[in-house]
Protein backbone atom coordinates (compact mmCIF):
# COMPACT_ATOMS: atom_id res chain seq x y z
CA UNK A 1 294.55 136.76 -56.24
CA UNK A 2 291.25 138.31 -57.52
CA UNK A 3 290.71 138.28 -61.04
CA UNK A 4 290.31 141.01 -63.94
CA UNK A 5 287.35 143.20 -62.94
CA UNK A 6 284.20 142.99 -64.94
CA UNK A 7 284.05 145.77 -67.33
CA UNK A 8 280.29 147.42 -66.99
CA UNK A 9 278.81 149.41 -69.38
CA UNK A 10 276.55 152.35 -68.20
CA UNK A 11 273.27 152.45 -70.02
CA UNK A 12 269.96 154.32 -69.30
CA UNK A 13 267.75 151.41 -69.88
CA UNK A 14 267.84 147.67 -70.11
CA UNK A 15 264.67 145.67 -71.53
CA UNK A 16 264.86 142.37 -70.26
CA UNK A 17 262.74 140.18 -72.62
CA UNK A 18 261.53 141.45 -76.22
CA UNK A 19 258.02 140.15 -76.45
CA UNK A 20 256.03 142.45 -77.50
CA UNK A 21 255.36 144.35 -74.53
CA UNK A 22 259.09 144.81 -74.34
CA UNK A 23 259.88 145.38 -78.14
CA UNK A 24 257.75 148.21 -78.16
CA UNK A 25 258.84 150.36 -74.56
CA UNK A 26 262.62 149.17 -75.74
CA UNK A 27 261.67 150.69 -78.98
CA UNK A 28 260.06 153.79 -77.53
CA UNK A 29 262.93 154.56 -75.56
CA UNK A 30 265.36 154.37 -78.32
CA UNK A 31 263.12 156.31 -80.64
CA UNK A 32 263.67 159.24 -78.05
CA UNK A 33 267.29 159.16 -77.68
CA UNK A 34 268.22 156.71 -74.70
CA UNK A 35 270.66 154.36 -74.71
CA UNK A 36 268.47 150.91 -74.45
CA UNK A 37 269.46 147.43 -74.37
CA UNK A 38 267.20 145.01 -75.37
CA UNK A 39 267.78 141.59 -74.13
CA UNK A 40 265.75 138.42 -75.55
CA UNK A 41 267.16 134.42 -74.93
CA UNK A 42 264.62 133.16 -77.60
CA UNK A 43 263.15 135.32 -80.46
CA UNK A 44 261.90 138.95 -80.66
CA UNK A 45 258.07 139.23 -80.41
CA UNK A 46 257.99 136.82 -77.87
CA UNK A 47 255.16 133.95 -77.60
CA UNK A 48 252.27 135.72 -79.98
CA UNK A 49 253.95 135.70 -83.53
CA UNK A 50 255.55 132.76 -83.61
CA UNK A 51 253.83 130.43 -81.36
CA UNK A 52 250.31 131.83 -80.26
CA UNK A 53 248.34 134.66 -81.38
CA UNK A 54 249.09 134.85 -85.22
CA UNK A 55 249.68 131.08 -86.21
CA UNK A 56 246.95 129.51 -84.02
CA UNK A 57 244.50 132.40 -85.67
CA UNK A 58 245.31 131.48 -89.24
CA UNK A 59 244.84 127.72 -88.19
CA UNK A 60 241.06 128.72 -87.03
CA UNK A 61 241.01 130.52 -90.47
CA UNK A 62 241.59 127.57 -92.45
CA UNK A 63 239.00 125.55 -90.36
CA UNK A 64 236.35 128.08 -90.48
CA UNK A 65 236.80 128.25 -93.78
CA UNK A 66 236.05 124.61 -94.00
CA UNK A 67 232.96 124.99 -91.19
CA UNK A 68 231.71 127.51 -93.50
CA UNK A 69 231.56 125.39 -96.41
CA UNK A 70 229.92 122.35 -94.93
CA UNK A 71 227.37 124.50 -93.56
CA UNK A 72 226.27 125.03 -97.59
CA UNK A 73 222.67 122.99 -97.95
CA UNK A 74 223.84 119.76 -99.27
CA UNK A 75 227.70 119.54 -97.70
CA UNK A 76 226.32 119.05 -94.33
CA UNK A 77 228.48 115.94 -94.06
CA UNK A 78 231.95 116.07 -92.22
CA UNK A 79 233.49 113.67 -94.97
CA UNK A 80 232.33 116.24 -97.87
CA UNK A 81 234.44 118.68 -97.37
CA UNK A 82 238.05 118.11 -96.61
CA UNK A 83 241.36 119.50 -96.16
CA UNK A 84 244.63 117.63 -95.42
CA UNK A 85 246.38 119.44 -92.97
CA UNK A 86 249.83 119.22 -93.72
CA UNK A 87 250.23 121.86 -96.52
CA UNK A 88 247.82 124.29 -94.56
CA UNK A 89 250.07 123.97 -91.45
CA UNK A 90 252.98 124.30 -93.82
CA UNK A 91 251.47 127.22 -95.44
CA UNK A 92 250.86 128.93 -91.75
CA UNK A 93 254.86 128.22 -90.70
CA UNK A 94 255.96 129.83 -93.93
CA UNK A 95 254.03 132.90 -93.93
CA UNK A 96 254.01 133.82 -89.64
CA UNK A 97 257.85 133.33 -90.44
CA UNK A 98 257.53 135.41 -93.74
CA UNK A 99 255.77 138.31 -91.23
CA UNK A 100 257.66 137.84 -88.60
CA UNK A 101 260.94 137.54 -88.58
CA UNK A 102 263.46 137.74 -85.71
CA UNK A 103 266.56 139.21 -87.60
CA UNK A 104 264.11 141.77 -88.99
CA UNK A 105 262.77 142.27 -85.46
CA UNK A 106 266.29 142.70 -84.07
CA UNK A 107 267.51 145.34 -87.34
CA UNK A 108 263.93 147.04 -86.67
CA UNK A 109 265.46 148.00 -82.95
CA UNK A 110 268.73 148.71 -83.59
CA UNK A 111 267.58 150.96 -86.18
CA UNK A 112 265.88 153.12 -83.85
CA UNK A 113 269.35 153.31 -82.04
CA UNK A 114 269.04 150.36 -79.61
CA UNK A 115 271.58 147.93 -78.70
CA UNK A 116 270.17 144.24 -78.75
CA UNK A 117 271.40 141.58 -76.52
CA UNK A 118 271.09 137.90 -77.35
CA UNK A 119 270.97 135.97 -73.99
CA UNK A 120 269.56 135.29 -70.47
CA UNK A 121 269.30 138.31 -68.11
CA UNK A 122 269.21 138.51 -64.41
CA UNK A 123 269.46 141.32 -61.81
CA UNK A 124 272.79 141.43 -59.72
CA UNK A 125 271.23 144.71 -57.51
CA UNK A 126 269.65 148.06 -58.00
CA UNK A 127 270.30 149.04 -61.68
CA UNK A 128 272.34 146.10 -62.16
CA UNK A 129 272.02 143.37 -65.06
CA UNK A 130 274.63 140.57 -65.84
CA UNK A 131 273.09 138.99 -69.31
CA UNK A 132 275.44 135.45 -69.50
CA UNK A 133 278.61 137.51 -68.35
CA UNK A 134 278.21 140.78 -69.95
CA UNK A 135 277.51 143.27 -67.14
CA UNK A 136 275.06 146.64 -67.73
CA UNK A 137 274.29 149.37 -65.18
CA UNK A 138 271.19 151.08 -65.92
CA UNK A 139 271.32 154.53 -64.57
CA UNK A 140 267.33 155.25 -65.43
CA UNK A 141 266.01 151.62 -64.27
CA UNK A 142 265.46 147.98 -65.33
CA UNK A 143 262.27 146.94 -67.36
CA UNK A 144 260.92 142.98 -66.89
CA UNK A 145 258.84 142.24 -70.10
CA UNK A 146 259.63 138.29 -69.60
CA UNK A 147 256.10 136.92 -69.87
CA UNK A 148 254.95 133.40 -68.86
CA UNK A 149 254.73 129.77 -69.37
CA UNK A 150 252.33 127.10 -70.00
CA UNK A 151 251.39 126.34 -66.06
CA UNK A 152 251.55 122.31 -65.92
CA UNK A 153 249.25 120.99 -63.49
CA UNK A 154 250.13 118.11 -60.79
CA UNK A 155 248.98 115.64 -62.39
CA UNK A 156 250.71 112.30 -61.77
CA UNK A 157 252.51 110.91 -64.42
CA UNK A 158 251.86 114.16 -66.65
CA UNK A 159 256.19 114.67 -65.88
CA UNK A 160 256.73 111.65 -67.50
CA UNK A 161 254.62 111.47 -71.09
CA UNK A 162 255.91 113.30 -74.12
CA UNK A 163 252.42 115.68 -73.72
CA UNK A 164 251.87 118.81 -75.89
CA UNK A 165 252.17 122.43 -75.32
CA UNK A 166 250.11 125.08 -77.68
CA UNK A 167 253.61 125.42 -78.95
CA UNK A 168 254.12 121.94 -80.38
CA UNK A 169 250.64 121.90 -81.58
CA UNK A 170 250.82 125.03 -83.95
CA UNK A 171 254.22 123.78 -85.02
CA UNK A 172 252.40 119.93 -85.77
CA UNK A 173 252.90 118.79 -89.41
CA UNK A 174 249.23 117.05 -89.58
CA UNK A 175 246.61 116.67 -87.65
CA UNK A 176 246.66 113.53 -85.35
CA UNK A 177 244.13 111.00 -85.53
CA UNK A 178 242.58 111.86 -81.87
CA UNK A 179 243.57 114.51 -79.42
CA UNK A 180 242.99 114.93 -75.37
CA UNK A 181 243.10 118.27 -73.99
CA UNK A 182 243.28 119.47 -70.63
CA UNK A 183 242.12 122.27 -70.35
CA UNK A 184 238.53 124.01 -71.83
CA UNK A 185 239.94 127.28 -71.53
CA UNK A 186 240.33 130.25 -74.42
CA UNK A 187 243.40 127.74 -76.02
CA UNK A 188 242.27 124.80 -75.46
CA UNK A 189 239.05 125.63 -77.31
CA UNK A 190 240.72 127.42 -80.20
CA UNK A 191 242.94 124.15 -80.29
CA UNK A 192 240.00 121.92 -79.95
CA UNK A 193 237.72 123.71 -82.45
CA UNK A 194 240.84 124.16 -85.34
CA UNK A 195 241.86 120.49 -85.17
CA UNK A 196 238.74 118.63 -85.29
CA UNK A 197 237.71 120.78 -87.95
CA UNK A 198 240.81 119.10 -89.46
CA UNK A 199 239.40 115.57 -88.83
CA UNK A 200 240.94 115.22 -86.05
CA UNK A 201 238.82 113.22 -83.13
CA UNK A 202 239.30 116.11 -80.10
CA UNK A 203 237.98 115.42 -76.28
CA UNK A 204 238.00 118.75 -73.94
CA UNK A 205 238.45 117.80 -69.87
CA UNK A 206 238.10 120.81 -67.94
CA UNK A 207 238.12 120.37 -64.07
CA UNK A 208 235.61 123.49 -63.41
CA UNK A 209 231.69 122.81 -63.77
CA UNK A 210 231.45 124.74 -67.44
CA UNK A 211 233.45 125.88 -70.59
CA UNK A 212 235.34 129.06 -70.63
CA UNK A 213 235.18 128.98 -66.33
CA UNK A 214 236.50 132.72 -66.58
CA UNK A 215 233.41 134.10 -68.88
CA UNK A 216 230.09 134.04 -68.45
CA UNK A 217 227.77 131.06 -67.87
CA UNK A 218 225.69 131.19 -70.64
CA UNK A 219 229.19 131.48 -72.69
CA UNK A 220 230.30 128.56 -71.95
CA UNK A 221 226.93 126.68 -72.30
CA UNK A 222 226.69 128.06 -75.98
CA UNK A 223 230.56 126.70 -76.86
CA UNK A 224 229.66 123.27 -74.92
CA UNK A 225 226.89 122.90 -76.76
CA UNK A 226 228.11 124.18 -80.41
CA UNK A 227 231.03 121.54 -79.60
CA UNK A 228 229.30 118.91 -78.75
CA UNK A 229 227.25 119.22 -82.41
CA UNK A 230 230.45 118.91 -84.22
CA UNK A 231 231.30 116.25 -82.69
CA UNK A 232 233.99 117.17 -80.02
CA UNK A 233 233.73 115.87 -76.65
CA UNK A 234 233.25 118.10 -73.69
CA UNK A 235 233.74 116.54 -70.12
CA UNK A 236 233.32 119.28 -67.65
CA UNK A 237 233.29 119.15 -63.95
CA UNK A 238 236.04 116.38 -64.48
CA UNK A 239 239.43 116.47 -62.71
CA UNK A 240 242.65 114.05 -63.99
CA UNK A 241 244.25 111.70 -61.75
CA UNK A 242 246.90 110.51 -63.66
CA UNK A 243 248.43 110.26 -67.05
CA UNK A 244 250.20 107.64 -68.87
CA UNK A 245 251.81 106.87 -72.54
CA UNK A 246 251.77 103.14 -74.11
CA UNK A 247 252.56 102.04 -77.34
CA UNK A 248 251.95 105.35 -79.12
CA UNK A 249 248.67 106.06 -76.54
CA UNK A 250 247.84 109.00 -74.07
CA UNK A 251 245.71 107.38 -71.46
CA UNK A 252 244.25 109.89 -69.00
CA UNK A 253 242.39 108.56 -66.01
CA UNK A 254 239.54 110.84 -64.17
CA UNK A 255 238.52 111.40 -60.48
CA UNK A 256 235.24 109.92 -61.76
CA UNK A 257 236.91 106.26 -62.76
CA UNK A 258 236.43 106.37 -66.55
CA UNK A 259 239.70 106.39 -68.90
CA UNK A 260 240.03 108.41 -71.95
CA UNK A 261 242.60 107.68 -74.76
CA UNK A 262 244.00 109.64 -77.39
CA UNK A 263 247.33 109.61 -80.14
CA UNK A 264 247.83 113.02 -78.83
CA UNK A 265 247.94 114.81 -75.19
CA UNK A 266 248.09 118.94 -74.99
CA UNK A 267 247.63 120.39 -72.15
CA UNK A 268 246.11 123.91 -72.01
CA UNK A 269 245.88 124.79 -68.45
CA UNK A 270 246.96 128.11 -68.28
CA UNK A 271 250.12 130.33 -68.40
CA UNK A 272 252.03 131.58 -65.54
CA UNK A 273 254.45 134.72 -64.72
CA UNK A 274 258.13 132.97 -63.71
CA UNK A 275 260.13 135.35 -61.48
CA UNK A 276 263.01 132.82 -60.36
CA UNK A 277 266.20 133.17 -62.02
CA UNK A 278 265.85 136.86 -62.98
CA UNK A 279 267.78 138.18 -59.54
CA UNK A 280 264.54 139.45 -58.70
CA UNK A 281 265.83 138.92 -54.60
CA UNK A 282 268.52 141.53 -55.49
CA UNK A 283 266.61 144.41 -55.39
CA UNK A 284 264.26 143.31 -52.78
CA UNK A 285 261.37 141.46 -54.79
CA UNK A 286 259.82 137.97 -53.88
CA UNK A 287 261.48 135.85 -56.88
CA UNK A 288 258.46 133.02 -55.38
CA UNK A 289 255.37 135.76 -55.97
CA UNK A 290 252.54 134.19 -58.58
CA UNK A 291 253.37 137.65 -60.09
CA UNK A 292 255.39 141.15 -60.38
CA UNK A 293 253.38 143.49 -58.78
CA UNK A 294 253.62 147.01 -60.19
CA UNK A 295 251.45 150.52 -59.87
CA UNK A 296 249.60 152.24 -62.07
CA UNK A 297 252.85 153.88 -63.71
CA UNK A 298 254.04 150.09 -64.24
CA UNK A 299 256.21 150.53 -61.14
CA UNK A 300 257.66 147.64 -59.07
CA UNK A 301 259.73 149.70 -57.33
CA UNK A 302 261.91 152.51 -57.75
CA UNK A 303 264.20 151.93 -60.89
CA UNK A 304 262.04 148.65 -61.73
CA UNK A 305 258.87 148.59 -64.21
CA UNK A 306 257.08 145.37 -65.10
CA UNK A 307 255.31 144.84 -68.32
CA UNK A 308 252.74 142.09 -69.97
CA UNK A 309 252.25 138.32 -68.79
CA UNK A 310 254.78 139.05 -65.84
CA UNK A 311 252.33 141.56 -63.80
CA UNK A 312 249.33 138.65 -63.69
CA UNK A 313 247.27 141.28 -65.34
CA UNK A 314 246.40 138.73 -67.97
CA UNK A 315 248.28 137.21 -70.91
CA UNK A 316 247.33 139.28 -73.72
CA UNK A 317 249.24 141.19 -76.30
CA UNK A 318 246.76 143.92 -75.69
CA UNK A 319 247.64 144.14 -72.14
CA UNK A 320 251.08 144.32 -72.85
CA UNK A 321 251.31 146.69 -75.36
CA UNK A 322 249.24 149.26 -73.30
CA UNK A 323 251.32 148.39 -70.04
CA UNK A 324 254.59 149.10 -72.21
CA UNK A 325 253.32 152.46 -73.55
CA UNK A 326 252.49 153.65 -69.81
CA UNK A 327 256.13 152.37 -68.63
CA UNK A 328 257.73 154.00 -71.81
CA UNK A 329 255.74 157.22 -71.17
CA UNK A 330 256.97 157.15 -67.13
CA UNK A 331 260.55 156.37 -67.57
CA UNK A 332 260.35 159.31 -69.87
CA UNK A 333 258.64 161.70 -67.74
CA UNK A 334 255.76 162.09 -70.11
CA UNK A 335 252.64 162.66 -68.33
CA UNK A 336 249.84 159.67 -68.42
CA UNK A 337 246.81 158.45 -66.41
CA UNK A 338 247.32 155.44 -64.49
CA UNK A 339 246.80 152.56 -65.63
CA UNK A 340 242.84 151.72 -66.03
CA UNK A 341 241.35 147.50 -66.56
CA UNK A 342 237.89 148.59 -66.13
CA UNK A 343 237.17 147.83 -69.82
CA UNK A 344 239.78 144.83 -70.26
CA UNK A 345 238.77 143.44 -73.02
CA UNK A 346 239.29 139.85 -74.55
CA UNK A 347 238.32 137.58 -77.23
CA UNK A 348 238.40 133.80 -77.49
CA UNK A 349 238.43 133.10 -81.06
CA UNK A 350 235.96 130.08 -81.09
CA UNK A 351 233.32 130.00 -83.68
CA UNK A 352 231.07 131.44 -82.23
CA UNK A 353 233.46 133.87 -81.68
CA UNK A 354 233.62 134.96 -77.97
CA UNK A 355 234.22 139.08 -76.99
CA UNK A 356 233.79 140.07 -73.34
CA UNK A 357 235.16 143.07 -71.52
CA UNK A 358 235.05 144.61 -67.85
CA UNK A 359 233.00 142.23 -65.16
CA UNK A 360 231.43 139.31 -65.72
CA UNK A 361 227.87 139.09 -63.55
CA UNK A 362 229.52 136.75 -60.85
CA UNK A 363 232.37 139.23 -60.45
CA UNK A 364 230.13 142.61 -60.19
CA UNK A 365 228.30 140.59 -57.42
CA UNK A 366 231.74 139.39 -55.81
CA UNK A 367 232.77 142.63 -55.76
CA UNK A 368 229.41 144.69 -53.67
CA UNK A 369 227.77 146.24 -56.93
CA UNK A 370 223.84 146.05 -57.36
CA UNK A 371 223.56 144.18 -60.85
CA UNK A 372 220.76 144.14 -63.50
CA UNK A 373 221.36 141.68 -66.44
CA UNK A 374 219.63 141.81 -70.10
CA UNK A 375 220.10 139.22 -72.57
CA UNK A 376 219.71 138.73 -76.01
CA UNK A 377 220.25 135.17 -78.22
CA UNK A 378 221.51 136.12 -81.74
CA UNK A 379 219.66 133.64 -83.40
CA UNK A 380 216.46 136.08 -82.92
CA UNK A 381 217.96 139.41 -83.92
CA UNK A 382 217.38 139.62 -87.71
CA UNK A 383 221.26 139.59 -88.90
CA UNK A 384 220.76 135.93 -87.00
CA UNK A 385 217.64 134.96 -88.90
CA UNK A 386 219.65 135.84 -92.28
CA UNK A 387 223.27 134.16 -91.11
CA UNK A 388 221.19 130.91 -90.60
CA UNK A 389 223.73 128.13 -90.32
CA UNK A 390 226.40 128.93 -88.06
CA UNK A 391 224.60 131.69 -86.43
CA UNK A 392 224.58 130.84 -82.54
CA UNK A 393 225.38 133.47 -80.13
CA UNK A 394 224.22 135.85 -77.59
CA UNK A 395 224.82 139.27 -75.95
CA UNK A 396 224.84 139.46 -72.24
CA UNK A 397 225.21 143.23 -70.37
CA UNK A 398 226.02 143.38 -66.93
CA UNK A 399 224.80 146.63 -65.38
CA UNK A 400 225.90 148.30 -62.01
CA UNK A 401 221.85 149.77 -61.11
CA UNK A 402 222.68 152.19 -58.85
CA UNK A 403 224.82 154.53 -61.49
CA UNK A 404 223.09 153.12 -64.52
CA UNK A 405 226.20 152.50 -66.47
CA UNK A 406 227.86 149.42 -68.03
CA UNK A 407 230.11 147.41 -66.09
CA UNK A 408 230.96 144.80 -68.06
CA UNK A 409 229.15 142.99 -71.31
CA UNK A 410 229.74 140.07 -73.46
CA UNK A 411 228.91 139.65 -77.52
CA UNK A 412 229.32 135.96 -78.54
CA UNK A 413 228.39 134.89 -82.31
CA UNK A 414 229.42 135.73 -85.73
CA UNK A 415 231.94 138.55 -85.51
CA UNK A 416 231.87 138.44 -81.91
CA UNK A 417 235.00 140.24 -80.76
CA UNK A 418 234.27 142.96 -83.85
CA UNK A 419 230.60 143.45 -82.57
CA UNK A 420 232.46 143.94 -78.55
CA UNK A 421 233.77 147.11 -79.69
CA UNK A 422 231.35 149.32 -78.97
CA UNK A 423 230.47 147.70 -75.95
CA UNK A 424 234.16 148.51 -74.77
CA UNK A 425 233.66 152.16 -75.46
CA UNK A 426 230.46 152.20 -73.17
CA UNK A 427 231.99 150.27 -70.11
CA UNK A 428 234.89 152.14 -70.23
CA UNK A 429 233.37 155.72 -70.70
CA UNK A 430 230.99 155.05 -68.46
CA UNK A 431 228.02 155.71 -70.88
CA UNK A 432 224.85 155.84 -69.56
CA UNK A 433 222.28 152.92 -70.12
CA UNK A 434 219.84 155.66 -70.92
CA UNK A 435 221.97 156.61 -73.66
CA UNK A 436 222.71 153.14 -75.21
CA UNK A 437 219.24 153.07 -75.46
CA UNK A 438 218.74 156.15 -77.83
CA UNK A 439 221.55 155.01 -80.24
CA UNK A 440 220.78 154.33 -83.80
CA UNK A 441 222.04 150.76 -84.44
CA UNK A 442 222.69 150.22 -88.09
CA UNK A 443 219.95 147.56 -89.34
CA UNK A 444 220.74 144.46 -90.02
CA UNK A 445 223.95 143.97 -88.21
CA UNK A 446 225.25 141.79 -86.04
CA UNK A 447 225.37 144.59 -83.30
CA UNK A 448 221.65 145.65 -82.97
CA UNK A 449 221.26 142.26 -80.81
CA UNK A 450 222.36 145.14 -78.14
CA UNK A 451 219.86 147.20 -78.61
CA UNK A 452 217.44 143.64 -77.77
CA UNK A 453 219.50 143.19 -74.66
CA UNK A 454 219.04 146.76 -73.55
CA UNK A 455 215.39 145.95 -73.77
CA UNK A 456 215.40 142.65 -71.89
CA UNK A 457 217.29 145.16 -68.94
CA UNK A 458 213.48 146.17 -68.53
């Protein structure tokens, strides 16, 4: 005999996952009358309040803060001027939790007339959502905000070691004597740059030939190099072969035959969308694809938007928040443009602070257009010559020469993702180089080191 039928309840939207991409089209929704349910299996805000964005920024705070006062003429000396990193970390827990609070989160929705869901969601067919036995129907459509994980790489004997995620190290209680990363991406420099600014003895192993392999050359030259004078180890160009843990020990061996050892082992690889186990197959979608693909309404089919880490558009709260706003608007039949990355911008929040938006040079190439560089070292503008100590950096602009506009452009230095502002507004207005060049730039800021790149353009 079959049992009791499943009682459904008919909804207009579900949000399945309540990062922030999610919070804020679930939020949306609700704000303008629908009946949404939010659905989240950890905590709402997803990875960047708790466990990336805010925490790991206040950590390379409180280490620039210490940078910054060993670069004072007569505290040059690592030992000078200490912190013990215990009550800072401390400090950072309490107040991310302070500002960010799930149960605030949650009552901050349900305010707004949502209905919040604590549990794991997956898609039984078209408009269909079981979360852990409670059964929705969604009569507008189904939005999948679920973001991504750390991507562990194949290396053997990596399954088997207690290694480190950036979660476990902004949640650390003190800094460990010596730490191994994999990984000389944007986190595994932040990470590198924050502990060993903590005393902590840090060695970077990226497999591609440079630093930051996703920016610009010249980029990741000036981190290697800033790195390697405070005393953190760069191996680039180096691939792992295998991992092990003894008595308390990472040891990580390299294609090249040399070991490296270290109390600590995080691996910073890279995050990755994970479609299996959300039903994707239900409704027709490849629950194997490296991503959700979606159009420029944040469709990935009918009745099925994607938002944030999940549509491999990159994993950045930025991203996310303007994918939700264009899936809000579209559910609601509120008219938008398309979704435009033109002027993607990001920042890796090294010191020297890294901005870039739109193409790198390699890319504009890749992809047919006729480039001009210019390039300007911020050590020779005249806000450079002032900063002195700490004071390395450069602005690189990547021009398409055949329409005379910016196509993509990078500000590195003091202030470098502040100074990438106005660089954004150029690349993705389309401003003419002609016109960049009879701006007023405000004297001495960090900024007028454009103005020197527009002249090395020629």
């Amino acid at each position: 005999m079959a049992g009791p039928k499943q009682h459904t309840d008919a909804v207009d939207a579900v949000v399945i996952g309540m990062g922030v991409g999610g919070e804020h089209i679930a939020g949306r929704l609700a704000e303008a009358g629908l009946d949404v349910v939010g659905v989240e299996a950890e905590l709402v805000g997803g990875e960047c309040p708790y466990w990336a964005c805010i925490p790991s920024k206040m950590m390379i705070r409180a280490g620039n803060l210490l940078a910054e006062a060993r670069r004072v003429p007569g505290m040059s000396g690592r030992t000078e001027v200490t912190a013990d990193f215990g009550p800072v970390a401390a400090r950072i827990r309490d107040e991310a939790t302070d500002d960010w609070d799930d149960k605030v989160a949650v009552d901050r929705f349900t305010g707004k007339g949502g209905r919040f869901v604590r549990g794991r969601a997956r898609l039984t067919g078209p408009g269909q959502v079981d979360v852990d036995g409670q059964a929705f129907t969604a009569r507008r459509g189904v939005v999948l905000a679920t973001g991504s994980r750390p991507w562990i790489p194949p290396v053997p004997g990596l399954d088997r070691v207690p290694y480190w995620t950036n979660r476990d190290a902004v949640s650390a209680k003190e800094a460990p004597e010596s730490l191994l990363i994999l990984g000389g991406g944007a986190i595994g420099a932040e990470l590198a740059q924050a502990f060993a600014r903590f005393g902590t003895g840090v060695t970077v192993v990226e497999a591609a030939d440079r630093m930051l392999p996703s920016e610009e050359p010249e980029t990741g030259a000036l981190v290697a190099d800033v790195f390697g004078a405070e005393g953190i180890t760069v191996r680039t160009g180096a691939r792992a072969t295998g991992v092990r843990h003894e008595a308390g020990t990472f040891r990580l061996s390299l294609e090249d035959g040399a070991e490296l050892t270290g109390r600590r082992l995080l691996v910073a690889t890279g995050r990755r969308a994970v479609l299996t186990g959300l039903g994707v197959e239900h409704v027709g979608l490849d629950p194997d694809a490296r991503a959700l693909e979606v159009d420029g309404r944040m469709r990935a089919m009918d009745g099925v938007w994607g938002v944030g880490d999940v549509t491999g558009r990159g994993a950045f709260t930025h991203v996310a928040m303007y994918q939700g706003e264009l899936a809000a608007r579209d559910i609601l039949g509120s008219p938008a443009p398309d979704a435009d990355y033109r002027a993607l911008p990001r920042v890796t929040f090294t010191d020297p602070e890294v901005g870039s938006v739109g193409l790198t040079e390699h890319a504009a190439r890749e992809s047919g257009i006729a480039v001009r560089t210019g390039l300007a070292r911020v050590p020779s503008s005249t806000r450079g010559w002032i900063h002195k100590a700490g004071n390395d950096g450069l602005v690189k602009l990547v021009v398409d020469a055949g329409r005379g506009v910016l196509v993509g452009a990078t500000s590195a230095g003091p202030m470098g993702g502040e100074v990438l502002y106005g660089l954004a507004v150029a690349v993705h207005a389309d401003v003419p180089v002609d016109r960049l060049r009879h701006m007023i730039y405000a004297y001495p800021t960090f900024h007028r080191a454009v103005e020197d790149a527009l002249r090395d353009l020629g």
